[in-house]
PDB file of N, CA and C in Angstrom:
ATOM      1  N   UNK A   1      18.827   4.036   8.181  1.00  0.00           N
ATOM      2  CA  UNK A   1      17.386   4.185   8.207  1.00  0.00           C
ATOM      3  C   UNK A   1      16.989   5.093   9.359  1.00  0.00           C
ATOM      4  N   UNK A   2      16.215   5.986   9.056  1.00  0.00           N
ATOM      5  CA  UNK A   2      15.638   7.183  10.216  1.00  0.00           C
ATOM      6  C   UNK A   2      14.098   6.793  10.295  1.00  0.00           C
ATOM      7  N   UNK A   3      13.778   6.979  11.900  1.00  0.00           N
ATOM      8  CA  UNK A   3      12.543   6.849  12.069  1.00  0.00           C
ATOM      9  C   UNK A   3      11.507   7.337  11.217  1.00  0.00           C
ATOM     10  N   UNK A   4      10.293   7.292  10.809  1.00  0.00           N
ATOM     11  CA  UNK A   4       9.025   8.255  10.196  1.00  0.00           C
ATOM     12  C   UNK A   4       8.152   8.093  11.476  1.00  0.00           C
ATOM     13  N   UNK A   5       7.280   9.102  11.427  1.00  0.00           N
ATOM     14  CA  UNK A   5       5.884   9.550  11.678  1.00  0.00           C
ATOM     15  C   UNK A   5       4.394   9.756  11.297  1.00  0.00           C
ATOM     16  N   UNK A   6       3.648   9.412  11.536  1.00  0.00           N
ATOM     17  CA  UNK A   6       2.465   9.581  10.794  1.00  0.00           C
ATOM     18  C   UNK A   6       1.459  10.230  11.534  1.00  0.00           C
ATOM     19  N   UNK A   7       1.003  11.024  11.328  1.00  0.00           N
ATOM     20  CA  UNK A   7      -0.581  11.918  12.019  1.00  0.00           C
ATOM     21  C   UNK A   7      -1.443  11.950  11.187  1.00  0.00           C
ATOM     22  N   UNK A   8      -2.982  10.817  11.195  1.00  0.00           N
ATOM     23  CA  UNK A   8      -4.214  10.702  10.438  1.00  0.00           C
ATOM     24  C   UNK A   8      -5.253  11.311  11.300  1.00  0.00           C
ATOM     25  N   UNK A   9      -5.558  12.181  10.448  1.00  0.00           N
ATOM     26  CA  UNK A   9      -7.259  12.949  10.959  1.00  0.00           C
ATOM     27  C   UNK A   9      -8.115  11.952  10.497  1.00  0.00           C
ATOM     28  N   UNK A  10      -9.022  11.127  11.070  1.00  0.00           N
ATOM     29  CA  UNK A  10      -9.760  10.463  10.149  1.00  0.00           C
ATOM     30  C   UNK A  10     -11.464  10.950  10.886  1.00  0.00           C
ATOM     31  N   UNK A  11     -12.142  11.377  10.413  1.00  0.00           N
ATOM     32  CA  UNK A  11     -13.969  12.012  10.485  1.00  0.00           C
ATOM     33  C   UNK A  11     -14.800  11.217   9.963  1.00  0.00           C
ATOM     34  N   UNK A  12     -15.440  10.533  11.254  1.00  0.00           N
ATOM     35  CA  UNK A  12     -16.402   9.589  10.978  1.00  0.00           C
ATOM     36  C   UNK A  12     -18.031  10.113  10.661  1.00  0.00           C
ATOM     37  N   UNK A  13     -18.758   9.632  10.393  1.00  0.00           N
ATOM     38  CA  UNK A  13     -19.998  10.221   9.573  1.00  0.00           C
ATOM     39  C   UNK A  13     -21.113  10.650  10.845  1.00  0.00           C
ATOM     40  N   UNK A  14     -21.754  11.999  11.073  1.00  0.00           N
ATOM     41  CA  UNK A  14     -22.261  12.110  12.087  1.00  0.00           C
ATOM     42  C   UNK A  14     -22.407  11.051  13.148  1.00  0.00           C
ATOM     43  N   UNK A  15     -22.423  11.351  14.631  1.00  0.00           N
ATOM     44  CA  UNK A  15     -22.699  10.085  15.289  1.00  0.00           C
ATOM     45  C   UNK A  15     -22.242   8.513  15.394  1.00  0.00           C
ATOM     46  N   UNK A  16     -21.008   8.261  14.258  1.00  0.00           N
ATOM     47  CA  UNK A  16     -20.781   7.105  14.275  1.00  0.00           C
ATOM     48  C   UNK A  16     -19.344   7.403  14.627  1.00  0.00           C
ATOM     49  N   UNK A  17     -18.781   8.297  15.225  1.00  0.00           N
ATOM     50  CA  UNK A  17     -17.113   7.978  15.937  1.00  0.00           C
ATOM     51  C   UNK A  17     -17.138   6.530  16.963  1.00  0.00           C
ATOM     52  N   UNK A  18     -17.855   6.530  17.185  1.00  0.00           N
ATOM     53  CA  UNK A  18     -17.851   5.126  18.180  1.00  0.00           C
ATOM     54  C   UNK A  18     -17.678   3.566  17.816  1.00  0.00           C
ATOM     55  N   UNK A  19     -18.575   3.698  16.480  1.00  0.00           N
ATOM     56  CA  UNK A  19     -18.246   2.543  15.514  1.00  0.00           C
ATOM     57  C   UNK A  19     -17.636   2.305  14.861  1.00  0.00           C
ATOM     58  N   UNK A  20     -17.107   3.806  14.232  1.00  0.00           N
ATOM     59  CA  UNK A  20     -15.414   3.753  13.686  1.00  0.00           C
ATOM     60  C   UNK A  20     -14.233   3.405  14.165  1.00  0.00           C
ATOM     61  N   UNK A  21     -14.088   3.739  15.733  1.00  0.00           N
ATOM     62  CA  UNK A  21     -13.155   3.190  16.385  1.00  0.00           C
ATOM     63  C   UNK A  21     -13.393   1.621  16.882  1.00  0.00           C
ATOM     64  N   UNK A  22     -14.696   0.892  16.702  1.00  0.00           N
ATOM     65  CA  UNK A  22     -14.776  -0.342  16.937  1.00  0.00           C
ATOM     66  C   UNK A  22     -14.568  -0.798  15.772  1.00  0.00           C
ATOM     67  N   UNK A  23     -14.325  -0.840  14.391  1.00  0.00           N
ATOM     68  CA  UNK A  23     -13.685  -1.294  13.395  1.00  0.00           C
ATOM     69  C   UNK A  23     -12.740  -0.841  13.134  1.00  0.00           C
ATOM     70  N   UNK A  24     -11.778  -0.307  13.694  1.00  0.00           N
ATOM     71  CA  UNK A  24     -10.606   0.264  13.985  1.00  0.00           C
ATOM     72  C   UNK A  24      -9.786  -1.472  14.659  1.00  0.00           C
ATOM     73  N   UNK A  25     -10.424  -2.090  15.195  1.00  0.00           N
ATOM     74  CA  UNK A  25     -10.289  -2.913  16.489  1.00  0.00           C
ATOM     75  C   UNK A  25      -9.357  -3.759  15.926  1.00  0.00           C
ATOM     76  N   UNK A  26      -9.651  -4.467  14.501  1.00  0.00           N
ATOM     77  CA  UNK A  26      -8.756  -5.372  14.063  1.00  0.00           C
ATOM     78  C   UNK A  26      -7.688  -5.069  13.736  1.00  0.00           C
ATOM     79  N   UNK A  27      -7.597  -3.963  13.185  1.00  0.00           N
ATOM     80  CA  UNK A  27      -5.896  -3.279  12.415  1.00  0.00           C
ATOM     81  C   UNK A  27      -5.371  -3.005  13.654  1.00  0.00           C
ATOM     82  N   UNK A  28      -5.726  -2.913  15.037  1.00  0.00           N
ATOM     83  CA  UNK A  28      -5.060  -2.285  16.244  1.00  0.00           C
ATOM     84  C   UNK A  28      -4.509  -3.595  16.739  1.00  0.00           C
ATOM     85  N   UNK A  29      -5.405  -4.622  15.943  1.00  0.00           N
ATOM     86  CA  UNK A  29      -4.521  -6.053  17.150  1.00  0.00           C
ATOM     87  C   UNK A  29      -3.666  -6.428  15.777  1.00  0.00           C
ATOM     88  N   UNK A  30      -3.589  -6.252  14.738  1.00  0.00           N
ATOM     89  CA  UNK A  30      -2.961  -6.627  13.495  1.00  0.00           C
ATOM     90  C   UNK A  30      -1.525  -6.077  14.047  1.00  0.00           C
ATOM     91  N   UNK A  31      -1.501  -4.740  14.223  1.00  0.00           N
ATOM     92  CA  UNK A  31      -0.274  -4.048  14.445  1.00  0.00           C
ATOM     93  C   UNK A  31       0.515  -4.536  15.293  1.00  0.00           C
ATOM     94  N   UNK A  32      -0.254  -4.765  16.796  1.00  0.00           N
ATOM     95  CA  UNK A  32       0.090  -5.211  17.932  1.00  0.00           C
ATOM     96  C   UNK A  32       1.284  -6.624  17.692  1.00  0.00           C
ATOM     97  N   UNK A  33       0.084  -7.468  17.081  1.00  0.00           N
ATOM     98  CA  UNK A  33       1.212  -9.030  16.424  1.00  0.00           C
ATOM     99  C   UNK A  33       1.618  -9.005  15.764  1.00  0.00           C
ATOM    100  N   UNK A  34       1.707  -8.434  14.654  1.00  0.00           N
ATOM    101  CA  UNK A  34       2.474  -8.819  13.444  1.00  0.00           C
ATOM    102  C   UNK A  34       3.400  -7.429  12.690  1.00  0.00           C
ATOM    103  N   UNK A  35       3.611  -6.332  13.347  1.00  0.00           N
ATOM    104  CA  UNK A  35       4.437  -5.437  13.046  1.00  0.00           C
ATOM    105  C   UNK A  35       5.208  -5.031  13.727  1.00  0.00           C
ATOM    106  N   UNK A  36       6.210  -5.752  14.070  1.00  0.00           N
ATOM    107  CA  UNK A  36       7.203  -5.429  14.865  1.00  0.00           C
ATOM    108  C   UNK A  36       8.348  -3.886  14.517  1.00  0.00           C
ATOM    109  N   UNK A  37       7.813  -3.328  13.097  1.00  0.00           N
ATOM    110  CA  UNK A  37       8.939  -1.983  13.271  1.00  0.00           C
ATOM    111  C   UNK A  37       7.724  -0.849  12.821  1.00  0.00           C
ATOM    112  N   UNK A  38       6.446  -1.166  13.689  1.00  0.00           N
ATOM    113  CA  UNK A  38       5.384  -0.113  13.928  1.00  0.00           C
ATOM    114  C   UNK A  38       5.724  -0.130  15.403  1.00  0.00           C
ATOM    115  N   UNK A  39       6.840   0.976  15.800  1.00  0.00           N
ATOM    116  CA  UNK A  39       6.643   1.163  17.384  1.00  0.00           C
ATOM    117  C   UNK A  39       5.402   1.928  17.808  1.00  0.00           C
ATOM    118  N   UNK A  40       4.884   2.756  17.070  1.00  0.00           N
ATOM    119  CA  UNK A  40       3.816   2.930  17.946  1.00  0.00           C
ATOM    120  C   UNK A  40       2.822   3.635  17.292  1.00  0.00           C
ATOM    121  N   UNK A  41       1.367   3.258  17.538  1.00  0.00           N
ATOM    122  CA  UNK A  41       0.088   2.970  17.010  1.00  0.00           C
ATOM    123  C   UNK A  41      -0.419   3.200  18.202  1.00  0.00           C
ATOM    124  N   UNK A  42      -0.943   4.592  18.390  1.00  0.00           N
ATOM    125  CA  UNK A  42      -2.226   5.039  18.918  1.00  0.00           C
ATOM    126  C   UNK A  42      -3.360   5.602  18.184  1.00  0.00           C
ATOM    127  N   UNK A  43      -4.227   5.582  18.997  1.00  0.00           N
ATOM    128  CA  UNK A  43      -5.916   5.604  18.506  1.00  0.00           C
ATOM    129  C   UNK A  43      -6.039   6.796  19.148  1.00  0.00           C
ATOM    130  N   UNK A  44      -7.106   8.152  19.131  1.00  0.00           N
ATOM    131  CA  UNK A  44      -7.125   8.873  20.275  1.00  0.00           C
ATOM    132  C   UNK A  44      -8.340   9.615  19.519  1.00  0.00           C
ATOM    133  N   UNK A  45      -9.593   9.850  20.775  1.00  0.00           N
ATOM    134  CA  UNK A  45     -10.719  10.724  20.429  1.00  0.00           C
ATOM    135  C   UNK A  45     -10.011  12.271  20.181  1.00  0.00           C
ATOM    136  N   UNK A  46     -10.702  12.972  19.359  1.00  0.00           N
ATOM    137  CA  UNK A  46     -10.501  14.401  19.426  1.00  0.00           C
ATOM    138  C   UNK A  46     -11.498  15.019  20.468  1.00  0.00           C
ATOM    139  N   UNK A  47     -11.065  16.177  21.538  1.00  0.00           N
ATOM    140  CA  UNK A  47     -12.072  16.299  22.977  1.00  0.00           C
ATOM    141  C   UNK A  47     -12.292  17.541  21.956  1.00  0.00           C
ATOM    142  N   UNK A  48     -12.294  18.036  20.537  1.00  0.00           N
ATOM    143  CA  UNK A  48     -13.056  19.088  20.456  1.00  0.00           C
ATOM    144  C   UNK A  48     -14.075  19.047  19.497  1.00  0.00           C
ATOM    145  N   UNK A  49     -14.030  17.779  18.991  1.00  0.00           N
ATOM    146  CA  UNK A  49     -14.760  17.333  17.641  1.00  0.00           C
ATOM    147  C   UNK A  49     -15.403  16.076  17.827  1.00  0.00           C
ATOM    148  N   UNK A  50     -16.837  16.122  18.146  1.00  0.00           N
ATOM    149  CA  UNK A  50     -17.134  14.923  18.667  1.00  0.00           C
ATOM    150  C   UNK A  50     -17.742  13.613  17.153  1.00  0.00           C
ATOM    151  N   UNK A  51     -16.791  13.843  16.601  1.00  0.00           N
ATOM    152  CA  UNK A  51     -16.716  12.651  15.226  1.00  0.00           C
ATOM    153  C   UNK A  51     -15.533  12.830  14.361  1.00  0.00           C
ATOM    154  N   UNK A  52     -14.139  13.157  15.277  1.00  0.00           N
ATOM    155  CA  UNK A  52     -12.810  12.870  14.645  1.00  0.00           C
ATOM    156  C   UNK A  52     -12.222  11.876  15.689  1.00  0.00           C
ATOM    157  N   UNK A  53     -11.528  11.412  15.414  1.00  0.00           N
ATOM    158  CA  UNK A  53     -10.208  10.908  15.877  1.00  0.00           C
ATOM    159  C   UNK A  53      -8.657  10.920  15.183  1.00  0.00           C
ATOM    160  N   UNK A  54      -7.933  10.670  15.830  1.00  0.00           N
ATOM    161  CA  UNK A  54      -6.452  11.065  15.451  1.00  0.00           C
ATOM    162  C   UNK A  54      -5.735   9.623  15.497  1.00  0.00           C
ATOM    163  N   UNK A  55      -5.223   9.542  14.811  1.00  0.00           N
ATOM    164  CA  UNK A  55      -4.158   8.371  14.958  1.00  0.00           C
ATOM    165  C   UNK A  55      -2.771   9.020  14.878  1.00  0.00           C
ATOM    166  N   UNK A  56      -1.443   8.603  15.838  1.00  0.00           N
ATOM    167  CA  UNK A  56      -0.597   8.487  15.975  1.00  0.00           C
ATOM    168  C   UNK A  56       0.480   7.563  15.906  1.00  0.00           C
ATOM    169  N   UNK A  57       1.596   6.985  14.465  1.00  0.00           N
ATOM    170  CA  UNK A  57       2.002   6.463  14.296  1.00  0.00           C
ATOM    171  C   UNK A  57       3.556   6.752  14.336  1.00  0.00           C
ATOM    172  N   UNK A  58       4.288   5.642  14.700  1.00  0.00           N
ATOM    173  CA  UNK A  58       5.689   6.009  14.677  1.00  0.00           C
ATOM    174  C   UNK A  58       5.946   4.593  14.589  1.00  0.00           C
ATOM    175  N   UNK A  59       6.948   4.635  13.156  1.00  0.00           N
ATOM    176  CA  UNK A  59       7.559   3.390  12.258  1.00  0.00           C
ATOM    177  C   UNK A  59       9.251   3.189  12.679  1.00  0.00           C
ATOM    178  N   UNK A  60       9.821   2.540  11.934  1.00  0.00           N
ATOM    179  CA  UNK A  60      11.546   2.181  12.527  1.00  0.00           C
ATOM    180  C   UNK A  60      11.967   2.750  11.111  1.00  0.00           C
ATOM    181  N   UNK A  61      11.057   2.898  10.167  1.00  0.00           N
ATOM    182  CA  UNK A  61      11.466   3.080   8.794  1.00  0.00           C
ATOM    183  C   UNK A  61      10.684   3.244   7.882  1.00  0.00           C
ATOM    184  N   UNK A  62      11.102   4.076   6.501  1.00  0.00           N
ATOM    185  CA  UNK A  62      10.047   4.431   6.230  1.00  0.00           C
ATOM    186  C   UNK A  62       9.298   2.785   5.080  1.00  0.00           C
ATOM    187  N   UNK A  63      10.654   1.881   5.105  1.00  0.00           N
ATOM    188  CA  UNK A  63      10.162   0.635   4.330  1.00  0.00           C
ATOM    189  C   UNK A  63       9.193   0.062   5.661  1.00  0.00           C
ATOM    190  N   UNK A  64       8.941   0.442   7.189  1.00  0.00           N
ATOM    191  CA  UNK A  64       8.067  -0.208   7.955  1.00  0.00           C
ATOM    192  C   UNK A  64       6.723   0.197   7.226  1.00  0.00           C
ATOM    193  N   UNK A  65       6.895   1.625   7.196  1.00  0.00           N
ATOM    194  CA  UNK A  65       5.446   2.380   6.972  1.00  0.00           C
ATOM    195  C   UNK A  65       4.703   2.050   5.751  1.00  0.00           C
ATOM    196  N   UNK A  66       5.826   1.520   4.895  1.00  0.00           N
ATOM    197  CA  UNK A  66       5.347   0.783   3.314  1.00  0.00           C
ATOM    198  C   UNK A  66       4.374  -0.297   3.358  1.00  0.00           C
ATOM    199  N   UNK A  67       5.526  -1.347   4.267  1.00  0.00           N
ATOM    200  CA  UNK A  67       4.608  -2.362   4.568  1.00  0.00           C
ATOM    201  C   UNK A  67       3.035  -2.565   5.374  1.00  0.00           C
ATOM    202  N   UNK A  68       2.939  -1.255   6.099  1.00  0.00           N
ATOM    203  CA  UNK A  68       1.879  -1.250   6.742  1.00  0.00           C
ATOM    204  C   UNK A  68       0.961  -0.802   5.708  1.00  0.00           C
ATOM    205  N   UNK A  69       1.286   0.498   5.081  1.00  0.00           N
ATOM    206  CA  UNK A  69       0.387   0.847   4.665  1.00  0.00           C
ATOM    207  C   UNK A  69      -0.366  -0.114   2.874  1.00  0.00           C
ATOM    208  N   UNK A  70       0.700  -0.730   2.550  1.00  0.00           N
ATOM    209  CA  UNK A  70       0.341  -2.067   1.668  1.00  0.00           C
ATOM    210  C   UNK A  70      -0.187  -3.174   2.485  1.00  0.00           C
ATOM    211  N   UNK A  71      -0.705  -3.449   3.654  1.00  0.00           N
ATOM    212  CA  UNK A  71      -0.471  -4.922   3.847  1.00  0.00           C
ATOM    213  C   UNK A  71      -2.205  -4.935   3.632  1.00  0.00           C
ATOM    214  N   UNK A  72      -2.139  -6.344   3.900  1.00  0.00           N
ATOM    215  CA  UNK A  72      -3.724  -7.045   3.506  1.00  0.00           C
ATOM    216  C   UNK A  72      -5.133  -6.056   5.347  1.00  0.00           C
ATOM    217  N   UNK A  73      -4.209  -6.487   6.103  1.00  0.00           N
ATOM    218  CA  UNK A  73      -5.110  -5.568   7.141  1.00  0.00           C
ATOM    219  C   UNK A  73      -5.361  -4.055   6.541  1.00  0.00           C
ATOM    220  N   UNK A  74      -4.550  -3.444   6.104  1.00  0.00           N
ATOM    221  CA  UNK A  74      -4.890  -1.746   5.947  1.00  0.00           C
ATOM    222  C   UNK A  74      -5.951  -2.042   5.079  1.00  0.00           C
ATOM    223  N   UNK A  75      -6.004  -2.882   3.891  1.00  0.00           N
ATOM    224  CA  UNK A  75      -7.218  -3.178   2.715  1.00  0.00           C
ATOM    225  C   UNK A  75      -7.933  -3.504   3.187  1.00  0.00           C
ATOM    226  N   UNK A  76      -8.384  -4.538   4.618  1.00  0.00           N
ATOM    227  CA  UNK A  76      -9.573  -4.884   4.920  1.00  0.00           C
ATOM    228  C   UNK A  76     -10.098  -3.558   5.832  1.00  0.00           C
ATOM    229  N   UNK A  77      -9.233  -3.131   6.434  1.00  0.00           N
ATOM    230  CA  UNK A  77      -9.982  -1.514   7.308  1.00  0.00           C
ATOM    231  C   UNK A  77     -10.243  -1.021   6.553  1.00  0.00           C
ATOM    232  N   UNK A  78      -9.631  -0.491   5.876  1.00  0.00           N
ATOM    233  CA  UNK A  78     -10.363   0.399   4.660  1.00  0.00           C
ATOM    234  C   UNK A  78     -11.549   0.292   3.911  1.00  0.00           C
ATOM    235  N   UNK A  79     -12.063  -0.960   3.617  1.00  0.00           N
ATOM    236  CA  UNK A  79     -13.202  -1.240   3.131  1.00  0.00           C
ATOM    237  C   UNK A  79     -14.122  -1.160   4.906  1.00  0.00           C
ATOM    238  N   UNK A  80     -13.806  -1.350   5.654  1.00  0.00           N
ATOM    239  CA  UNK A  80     -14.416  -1.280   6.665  1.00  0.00           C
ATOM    240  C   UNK A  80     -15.353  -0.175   7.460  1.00  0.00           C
ATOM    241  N   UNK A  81     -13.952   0.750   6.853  1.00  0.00           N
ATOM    242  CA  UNK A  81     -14.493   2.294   7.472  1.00  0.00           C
ATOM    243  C   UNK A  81     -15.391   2.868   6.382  1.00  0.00           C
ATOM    244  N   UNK A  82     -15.070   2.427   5.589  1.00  0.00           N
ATOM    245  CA  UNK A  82     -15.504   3.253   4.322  1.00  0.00           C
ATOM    246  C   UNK A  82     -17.206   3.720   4.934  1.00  0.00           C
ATOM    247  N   UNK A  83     -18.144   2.599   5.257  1.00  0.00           N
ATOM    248  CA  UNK A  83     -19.879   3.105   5.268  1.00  0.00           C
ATOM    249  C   UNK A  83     -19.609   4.028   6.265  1.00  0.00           C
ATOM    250  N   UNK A  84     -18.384   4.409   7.539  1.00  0.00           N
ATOM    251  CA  UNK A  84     -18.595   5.188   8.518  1.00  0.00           C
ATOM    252  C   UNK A  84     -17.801   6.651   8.849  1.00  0.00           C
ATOM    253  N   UNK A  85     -16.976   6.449   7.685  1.00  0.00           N
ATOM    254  CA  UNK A  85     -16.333   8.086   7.722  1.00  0.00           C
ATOM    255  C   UNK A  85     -17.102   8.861   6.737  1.00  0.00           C
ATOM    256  N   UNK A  86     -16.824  10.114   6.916  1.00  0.00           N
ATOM    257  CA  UNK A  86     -17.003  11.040   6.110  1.00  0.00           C
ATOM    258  C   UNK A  86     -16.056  11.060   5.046  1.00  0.00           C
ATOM    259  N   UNK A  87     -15.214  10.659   5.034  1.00  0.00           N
ATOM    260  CA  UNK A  87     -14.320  10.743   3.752  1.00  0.00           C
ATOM    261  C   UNK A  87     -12.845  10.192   3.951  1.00  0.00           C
ATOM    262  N   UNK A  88     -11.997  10.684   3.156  1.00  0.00           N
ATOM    263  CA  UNK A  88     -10.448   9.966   3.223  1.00  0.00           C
ATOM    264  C   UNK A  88      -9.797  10.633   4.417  1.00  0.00           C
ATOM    265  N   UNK A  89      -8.963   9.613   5.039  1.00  0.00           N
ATOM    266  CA  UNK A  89      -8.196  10.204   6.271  1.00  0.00           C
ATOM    267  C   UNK A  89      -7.473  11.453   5.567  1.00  0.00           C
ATOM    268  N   UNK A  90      -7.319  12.413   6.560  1.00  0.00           N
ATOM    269  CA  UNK A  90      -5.943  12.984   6.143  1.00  0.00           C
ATOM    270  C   UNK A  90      -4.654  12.766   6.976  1.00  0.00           C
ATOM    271  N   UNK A  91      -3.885  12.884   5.826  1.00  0.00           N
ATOM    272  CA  UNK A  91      -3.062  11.609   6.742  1.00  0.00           C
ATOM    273  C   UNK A  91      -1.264  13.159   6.265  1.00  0.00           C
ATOM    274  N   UNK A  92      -0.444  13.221   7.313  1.00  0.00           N
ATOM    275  CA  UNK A  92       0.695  13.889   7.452  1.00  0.00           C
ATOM    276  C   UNK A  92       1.874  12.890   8.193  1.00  0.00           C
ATOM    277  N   UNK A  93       3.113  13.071   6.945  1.00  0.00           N
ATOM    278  CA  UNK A  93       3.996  12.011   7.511  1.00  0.00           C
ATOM    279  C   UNK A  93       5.117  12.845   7.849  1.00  0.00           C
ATOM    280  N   UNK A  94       5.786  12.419   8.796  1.00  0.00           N
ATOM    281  CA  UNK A  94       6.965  13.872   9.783  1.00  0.00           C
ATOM    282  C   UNK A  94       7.719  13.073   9.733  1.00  0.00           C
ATOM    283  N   UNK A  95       9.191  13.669   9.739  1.00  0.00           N
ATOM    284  CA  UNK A  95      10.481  13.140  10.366  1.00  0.00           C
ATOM    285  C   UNK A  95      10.532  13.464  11.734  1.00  0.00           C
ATOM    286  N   UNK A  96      10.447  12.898  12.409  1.00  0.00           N
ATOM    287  CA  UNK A  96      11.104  12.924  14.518  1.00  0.00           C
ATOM    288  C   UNK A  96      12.332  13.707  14.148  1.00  0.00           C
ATOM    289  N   UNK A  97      12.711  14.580  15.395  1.00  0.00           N
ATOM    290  CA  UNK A  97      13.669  15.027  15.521  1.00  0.00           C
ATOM    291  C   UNK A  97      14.022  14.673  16.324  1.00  0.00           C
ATOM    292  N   UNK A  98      13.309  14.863  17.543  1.00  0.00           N
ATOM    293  CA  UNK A  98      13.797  15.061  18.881  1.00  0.00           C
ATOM    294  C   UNK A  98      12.877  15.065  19.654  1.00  0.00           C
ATOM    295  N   UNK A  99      12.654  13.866  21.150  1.00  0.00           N
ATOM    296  CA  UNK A  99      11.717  14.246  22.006  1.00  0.00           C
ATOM    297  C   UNK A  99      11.920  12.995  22.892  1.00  0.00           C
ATOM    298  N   UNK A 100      11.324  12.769  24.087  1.00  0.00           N
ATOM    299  CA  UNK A 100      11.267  11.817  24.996  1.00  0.00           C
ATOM    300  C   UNK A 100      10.697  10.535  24.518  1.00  0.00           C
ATOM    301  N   UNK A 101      11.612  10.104  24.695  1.00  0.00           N
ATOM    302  CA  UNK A 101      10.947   8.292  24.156  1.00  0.00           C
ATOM    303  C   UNK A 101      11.387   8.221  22.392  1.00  0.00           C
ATOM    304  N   UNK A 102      12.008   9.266  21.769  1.00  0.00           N
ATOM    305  CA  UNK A 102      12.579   9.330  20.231  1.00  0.00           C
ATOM    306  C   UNK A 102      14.129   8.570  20.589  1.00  0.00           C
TER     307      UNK A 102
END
């Protein structure tokens, strides 16, 4: 099994990046407890777009990334964000090659 990657653009609806990332809040503590082969789940403002953010994911596998992206938390965010984005994340999944902390 080889690591995966994930990079989501997700664009919240004028003015509401702030509330998007506060319903962001539950899937961030979901991950935290209960996904142990999601090594890592960051959140991060975009400093050039003031209503994107980026998420940064890195799985143990790509059956981790399955389970995340099926589980009952991703379905309740999703209905969550829905009144506050502009539309569907875009979402890019990478193989790691090589880098500090890989």
């Amino acid at each position: 099994m080889s690591k995966v990657a994930v990079i989501a653009k997700i664009t919240a609806l004028e003015g509401k990046r702030a509330e998007l990332i506060e319903a962001m809040g539950p899937m961030m503590d979901h991950v935290e407890a209960n996904e142990p082969d999601t090594l890592t789940y960051i959140l991060t403002e975009d400093t050039g777009d003031e209503n994107v953010i980026w998420m940064y994911e890195e799985y143990a596998s790509h059956e981790a990334l399955a389970a995340h992206g099926t589980s009952e938390a991703m379905k309740e965010m999703g209905m969550a964000l829905r009144p506050l984005a502009g539309g569907r994340p875009e979402v890019t999944v990478l193989n790691p090659v090589r880098g500090k902390g890989l």
